[in-house]
PDB file of N, CA and C in Angstrom:
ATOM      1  N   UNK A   1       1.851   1.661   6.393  1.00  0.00           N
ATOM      2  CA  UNK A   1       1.330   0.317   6.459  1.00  0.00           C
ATOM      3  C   UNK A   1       1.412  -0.295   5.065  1.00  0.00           C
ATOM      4  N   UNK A   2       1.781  -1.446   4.589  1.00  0.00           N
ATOM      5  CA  UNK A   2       1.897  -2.534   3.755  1.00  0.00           C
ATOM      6  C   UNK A   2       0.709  -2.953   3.334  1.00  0.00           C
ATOM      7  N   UNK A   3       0.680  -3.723   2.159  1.00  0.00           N
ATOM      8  CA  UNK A   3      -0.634  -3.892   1.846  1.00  0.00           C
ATOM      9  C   UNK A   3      -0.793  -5.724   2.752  1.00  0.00           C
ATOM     10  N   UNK A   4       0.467  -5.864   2.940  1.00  0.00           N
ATOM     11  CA  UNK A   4      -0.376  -7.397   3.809  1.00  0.00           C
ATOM     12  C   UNK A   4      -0.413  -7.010   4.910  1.00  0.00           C
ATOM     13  N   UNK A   5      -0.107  -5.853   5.717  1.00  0.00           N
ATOM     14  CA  UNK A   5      -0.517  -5.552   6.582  1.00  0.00           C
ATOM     15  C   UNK A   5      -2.141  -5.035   7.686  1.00  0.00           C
ATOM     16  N   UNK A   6      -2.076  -4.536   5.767  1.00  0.00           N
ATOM     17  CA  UNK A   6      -3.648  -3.998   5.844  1.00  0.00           C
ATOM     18  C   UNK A   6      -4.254  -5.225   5.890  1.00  0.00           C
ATOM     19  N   UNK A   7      -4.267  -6.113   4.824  1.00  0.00           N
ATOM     20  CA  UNK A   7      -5.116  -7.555   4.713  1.00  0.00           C
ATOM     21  C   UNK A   7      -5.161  -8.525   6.046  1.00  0.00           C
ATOM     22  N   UNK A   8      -3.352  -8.233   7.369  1.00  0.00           N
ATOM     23  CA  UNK A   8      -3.415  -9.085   8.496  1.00  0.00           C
ATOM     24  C   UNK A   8      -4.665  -8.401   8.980  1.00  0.00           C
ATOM     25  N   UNK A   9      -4.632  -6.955   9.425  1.00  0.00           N
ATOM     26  CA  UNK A   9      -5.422  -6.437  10.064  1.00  0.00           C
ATOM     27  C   UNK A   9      -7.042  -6.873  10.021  1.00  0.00           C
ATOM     28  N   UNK A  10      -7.217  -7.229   8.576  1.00  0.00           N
ATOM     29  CA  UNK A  10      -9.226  -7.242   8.328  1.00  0.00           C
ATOM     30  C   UNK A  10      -9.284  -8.964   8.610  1.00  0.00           C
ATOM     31  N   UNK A  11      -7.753  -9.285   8.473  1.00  0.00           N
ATOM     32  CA  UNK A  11      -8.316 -10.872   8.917  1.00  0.00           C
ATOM     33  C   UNK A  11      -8.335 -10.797  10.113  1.00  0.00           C
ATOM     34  N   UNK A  12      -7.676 -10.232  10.876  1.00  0.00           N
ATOM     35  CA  UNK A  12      -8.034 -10.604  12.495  1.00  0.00           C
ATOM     36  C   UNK A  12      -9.461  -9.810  12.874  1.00  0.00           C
ATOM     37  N   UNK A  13      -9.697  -8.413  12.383  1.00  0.00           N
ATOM     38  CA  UNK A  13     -10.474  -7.747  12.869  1.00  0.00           C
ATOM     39  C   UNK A  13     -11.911  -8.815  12.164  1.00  0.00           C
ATOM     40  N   UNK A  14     -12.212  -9.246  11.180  1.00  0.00           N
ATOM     41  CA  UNK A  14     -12.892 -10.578  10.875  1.00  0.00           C
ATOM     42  C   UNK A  14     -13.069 -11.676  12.255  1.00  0.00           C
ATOM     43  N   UNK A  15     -12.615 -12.335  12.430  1.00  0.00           N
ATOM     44  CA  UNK A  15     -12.229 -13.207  13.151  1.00  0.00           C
ATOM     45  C   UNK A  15     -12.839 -13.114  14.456  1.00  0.00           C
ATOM     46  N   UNK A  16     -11.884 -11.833  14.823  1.00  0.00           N
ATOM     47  CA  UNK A  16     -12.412 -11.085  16.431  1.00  0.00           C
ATOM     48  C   UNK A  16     -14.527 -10.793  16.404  1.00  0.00           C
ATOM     49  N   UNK A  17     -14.561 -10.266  15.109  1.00  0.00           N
ATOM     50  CA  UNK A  17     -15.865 -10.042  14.903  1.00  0.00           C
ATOM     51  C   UNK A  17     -17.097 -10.959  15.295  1.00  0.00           C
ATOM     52  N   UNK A  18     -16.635 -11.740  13.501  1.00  0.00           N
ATOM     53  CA  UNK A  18     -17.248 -13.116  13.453  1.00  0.00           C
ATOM     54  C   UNK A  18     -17.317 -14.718  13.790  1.00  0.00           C
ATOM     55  N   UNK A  19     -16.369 -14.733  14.417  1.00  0.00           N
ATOM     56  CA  UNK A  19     -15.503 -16.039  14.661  1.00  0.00           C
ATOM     57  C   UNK A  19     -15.499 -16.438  16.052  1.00  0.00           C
ATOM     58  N   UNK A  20     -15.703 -14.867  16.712  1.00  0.00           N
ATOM     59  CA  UNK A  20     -15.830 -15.394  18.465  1.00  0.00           C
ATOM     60  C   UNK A  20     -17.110 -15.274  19.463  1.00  0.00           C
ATOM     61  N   UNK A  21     -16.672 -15.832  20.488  1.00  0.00           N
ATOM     62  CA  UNK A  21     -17.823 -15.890  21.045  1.00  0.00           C
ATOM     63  C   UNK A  21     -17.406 -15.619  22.588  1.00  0.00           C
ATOM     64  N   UNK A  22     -16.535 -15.054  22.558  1.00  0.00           N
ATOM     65  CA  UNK A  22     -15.847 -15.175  23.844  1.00  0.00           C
ATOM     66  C   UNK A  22     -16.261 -13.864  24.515  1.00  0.00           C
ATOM     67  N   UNK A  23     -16.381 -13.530  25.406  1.00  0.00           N
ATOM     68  CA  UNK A  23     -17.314 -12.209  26.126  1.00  0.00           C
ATOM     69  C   UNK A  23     -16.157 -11.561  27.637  1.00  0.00           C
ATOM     70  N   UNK A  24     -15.279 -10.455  27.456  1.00  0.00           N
ATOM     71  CA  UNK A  24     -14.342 -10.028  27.677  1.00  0.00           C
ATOM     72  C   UNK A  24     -15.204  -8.739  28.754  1.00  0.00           C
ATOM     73  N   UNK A  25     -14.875  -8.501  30.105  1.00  0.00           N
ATOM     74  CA  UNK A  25     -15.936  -7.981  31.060  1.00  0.00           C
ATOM     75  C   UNK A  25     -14.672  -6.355  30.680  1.00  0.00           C
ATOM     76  N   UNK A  26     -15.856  -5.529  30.036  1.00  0.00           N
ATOM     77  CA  UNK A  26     -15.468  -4.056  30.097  1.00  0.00           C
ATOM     78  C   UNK A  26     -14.691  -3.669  28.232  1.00  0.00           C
ATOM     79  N   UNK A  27     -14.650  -5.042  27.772  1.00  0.00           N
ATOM     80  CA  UNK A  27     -14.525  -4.518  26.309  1.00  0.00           C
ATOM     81  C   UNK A  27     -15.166  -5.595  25.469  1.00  0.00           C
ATOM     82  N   UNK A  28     -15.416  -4.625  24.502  1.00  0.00           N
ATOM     83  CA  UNK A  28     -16.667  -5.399  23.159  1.00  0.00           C
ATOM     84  C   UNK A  28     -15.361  -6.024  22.152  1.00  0.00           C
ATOM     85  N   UNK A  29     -15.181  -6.868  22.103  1.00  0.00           N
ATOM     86  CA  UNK A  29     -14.355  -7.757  20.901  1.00  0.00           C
ATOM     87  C   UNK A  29     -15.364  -7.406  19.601  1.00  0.00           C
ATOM     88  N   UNK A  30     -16.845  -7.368  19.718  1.00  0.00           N
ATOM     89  CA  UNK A  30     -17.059  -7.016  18.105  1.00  0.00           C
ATOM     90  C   UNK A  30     -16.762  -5.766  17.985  1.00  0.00           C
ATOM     91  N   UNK A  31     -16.182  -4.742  18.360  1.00  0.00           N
ATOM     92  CA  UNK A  31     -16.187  -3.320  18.431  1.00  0.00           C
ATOM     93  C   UNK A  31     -14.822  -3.330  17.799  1.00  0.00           C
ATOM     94  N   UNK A  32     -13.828  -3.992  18.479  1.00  0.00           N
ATOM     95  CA  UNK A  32     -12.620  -3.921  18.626  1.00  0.00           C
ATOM     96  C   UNK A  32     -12.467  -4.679  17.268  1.00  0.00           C
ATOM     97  N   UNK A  33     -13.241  -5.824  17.057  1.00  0.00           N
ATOM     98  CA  UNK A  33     -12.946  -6.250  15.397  1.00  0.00           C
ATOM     99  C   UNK A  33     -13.321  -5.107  14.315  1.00  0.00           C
ATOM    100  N   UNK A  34     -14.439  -4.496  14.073  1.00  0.00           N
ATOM    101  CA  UNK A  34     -14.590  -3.629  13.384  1.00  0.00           C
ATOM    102  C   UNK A  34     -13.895  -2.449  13.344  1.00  0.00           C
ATOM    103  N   UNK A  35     -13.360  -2.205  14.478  1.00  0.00           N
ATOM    104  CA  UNK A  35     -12.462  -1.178  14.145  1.00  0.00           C
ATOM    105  C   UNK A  35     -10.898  -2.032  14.052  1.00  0.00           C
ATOM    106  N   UNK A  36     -10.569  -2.762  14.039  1.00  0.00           N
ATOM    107  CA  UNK A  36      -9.518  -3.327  13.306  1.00  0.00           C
ATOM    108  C   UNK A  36      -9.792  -3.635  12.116  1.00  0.00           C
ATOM    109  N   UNK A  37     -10.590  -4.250  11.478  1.00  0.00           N
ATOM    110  CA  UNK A  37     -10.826  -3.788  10.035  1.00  0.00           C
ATOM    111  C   UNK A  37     -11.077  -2.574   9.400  1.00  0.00           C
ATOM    112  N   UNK A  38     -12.054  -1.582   9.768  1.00  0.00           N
ATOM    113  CA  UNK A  38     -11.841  -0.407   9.280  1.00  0.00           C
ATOM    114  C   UNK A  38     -10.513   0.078   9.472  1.00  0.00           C
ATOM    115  N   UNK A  39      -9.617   0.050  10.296  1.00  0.00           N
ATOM    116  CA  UNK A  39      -7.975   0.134   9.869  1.00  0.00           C
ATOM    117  C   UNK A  39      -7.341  -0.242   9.001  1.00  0.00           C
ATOM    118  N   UNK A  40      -7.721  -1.539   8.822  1.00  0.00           N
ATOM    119  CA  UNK A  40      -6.798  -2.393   8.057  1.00  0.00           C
ATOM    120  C   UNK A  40      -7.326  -1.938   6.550  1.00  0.00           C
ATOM    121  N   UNK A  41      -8.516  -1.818   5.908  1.00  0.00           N
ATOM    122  CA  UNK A  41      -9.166  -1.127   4.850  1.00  0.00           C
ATOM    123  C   UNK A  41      -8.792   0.169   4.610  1.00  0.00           C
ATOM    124  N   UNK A  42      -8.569   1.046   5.709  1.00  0.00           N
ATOM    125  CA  UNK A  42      -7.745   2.765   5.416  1.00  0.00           C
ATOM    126  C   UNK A  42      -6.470   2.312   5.221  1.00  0.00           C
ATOM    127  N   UNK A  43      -5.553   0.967   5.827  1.00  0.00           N
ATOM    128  CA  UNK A  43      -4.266   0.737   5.670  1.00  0.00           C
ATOM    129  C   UNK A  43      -3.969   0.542   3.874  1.00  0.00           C
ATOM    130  N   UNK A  44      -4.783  -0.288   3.415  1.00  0.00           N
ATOM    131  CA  UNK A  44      -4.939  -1.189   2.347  1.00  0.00           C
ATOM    132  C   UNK A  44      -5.333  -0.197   1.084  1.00  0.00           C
ATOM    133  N   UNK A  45      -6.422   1.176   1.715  1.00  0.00           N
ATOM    134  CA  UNK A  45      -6.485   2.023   0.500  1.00  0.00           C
ATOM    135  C   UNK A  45      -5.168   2.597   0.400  1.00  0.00           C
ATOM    136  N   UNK A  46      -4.891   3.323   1.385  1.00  0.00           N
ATOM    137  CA  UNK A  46      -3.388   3.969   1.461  1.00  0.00           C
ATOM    138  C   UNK A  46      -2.658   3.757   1.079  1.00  0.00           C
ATOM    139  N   UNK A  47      -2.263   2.499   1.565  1.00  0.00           N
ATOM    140  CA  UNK A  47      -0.882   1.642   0.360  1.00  0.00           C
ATOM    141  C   UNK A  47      -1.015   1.413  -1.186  1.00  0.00           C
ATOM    142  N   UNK A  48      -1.949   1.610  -1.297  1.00  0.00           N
ATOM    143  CA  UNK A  48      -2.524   1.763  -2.880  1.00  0.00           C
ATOM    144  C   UNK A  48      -2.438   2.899  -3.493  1.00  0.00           C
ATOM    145  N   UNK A  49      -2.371   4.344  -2.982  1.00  0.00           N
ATOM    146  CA  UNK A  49      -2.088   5.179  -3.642  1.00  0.00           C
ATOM    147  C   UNK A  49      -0.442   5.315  -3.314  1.00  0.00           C
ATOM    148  N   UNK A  50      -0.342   4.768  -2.030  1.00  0.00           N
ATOM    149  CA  UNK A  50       1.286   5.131  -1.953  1.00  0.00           C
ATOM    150  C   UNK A  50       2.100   4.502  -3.023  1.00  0.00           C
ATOM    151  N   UNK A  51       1.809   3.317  -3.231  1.00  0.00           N
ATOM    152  CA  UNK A  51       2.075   1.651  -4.212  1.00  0.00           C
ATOM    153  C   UNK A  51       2.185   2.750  -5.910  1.00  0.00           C
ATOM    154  N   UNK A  52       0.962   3.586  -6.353  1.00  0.00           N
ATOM    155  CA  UNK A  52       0.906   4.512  -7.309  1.00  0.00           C
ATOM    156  C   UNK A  52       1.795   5.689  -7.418  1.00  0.00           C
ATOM    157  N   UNK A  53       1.622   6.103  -6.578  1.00  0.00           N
ATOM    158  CA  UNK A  53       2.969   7.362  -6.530  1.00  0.00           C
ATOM    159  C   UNK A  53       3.929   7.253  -6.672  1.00  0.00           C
ATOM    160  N   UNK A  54       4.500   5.685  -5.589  1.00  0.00           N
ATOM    161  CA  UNK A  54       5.524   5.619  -6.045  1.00  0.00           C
ATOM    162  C   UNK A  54       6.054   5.241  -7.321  1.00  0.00           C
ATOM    163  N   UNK A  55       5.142   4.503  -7.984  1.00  0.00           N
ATOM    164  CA  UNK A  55       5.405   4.248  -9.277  1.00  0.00           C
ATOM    165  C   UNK A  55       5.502   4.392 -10.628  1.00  0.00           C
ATOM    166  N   UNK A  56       4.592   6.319 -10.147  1.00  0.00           N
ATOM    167  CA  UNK A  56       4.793   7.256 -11.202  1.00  0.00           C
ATOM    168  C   UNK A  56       5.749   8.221 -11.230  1.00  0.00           C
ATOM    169  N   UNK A  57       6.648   8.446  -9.771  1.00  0.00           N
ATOM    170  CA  UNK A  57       8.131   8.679  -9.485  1.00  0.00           C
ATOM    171  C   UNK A  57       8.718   8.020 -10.527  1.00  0.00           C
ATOM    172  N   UNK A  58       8.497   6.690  -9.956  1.00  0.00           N
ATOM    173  CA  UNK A  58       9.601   5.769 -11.142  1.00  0.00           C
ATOM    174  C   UNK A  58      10.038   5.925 -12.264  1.00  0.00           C
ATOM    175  N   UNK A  59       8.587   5.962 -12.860  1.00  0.00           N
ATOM    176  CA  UNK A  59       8.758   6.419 -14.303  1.00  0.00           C
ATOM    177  C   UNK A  59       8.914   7.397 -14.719  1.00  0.00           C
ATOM    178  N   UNK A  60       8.487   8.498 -14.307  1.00  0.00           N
ATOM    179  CA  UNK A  60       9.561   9.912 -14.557  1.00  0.00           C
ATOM    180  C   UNK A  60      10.691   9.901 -14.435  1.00  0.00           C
ATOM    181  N   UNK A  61      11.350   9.376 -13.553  1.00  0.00           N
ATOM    182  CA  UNK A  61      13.076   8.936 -13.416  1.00  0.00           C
ATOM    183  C   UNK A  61      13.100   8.320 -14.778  1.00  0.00           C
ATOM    184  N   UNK A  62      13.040   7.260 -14.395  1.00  0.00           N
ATOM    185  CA  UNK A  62      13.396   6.143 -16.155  1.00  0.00           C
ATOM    186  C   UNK A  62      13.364   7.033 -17.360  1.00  0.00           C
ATOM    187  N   UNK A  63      11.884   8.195 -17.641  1.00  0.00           N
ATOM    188  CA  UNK A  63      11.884   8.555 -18.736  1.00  0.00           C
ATOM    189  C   UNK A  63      12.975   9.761 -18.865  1.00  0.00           C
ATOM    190  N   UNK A  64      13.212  10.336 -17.527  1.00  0.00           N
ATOM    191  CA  UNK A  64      14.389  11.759 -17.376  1.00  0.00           C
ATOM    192  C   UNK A  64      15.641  11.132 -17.853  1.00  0.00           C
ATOM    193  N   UNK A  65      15.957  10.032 -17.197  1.00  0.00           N
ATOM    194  CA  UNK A  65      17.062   9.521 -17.000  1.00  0.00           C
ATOM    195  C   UNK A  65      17.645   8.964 -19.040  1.00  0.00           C
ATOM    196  N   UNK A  66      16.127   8.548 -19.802  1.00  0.00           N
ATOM    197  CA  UNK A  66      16.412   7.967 -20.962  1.00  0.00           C
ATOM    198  C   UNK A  66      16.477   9.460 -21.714  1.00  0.00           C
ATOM    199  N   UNK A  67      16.202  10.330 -21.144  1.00  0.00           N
ATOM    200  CA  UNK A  67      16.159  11.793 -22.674  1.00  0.00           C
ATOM    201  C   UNK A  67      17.405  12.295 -21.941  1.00  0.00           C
ATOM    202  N   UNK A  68      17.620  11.774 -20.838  1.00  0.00           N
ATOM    203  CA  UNK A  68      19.582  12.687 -20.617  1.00  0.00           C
ATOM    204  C   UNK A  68      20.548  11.640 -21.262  1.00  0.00           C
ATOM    205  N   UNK A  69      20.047  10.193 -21.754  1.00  0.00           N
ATOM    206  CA  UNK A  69      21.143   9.761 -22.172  1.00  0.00           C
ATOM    207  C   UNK A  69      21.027  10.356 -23.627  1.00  0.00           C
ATOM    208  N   UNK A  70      20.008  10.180 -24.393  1.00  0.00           N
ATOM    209  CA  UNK A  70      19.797  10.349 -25.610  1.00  0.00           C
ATOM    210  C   UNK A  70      20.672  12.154 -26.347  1.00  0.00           C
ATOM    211  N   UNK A  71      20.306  13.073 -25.067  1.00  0.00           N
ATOM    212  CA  UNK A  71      21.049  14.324 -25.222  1.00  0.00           C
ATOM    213  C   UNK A  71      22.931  13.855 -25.000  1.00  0.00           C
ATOM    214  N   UNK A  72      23.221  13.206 -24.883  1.00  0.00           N
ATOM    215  CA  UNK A  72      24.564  12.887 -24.601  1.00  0.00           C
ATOM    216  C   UNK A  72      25.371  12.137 -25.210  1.00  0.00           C
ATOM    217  N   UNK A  73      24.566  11.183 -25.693  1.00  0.00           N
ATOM    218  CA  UNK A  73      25.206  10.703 -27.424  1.00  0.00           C
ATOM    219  C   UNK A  73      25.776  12.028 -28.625  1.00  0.00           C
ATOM    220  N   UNK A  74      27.092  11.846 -28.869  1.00  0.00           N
ATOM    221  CA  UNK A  74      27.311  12.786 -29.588  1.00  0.00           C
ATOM    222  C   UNK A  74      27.191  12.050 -31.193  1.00  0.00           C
ATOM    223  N   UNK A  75      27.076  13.193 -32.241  1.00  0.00           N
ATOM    224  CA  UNK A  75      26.366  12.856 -33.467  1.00  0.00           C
ATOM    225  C   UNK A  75      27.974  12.284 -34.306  1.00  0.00           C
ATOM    226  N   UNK A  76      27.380  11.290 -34.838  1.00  0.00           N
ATOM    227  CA  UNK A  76      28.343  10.392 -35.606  1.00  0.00           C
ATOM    228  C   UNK A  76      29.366  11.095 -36.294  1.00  0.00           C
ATOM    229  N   UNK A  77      30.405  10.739 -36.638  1.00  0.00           N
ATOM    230  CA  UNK A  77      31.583  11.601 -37.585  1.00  0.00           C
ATOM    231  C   UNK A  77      31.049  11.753 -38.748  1.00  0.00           C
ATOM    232  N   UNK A  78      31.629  12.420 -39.654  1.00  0.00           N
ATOM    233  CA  UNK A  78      31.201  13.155 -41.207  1.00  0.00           C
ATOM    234  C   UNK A  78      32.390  12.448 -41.671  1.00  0.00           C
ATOM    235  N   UNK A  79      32.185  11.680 -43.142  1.00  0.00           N
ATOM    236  CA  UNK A  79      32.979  11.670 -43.617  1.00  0.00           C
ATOM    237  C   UNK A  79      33.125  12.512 -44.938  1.00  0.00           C
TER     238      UNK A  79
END
């Protein structure tokens, strides 16, 4: 899940919560909002560490990738 995914989720599960008034025979819409937000909030932490990981991948690449060029420069001529 995406992090605007997570954020669609707590806006509707909001909405469904607080916003209606409409009374559905055999299901609770405030039930069904709160647990669409508590989704959308586990979605939203999640993508946040995923969002981190991936971005400390990154930079281990970048920094691997800059000490293999630096080993591969050969040392200037002697005169």
């Amino acid at each position: 899940m995406t992090i605007a995914g997570g954020i669609l989720l707590i806006a509707v599960g909001a909405i469904l919560t607080f916003a209606t008034n409409v009374h559905v025979q055999g299901v609770s819409l405030d039930i069904v909002g709160w647990i669409l937000m508590a989704a959308g909030a586990a979605g939203l932490v999640l993508s946040f560490f995923q969002e981190a990981i991936w971005t400390e991948r990154s930079r281990r690449r970048e920094e691997a990738a800059a000490v293999q060029e630096r080993r591969e420069v050969p040392p200037p001529p002697r005169h």
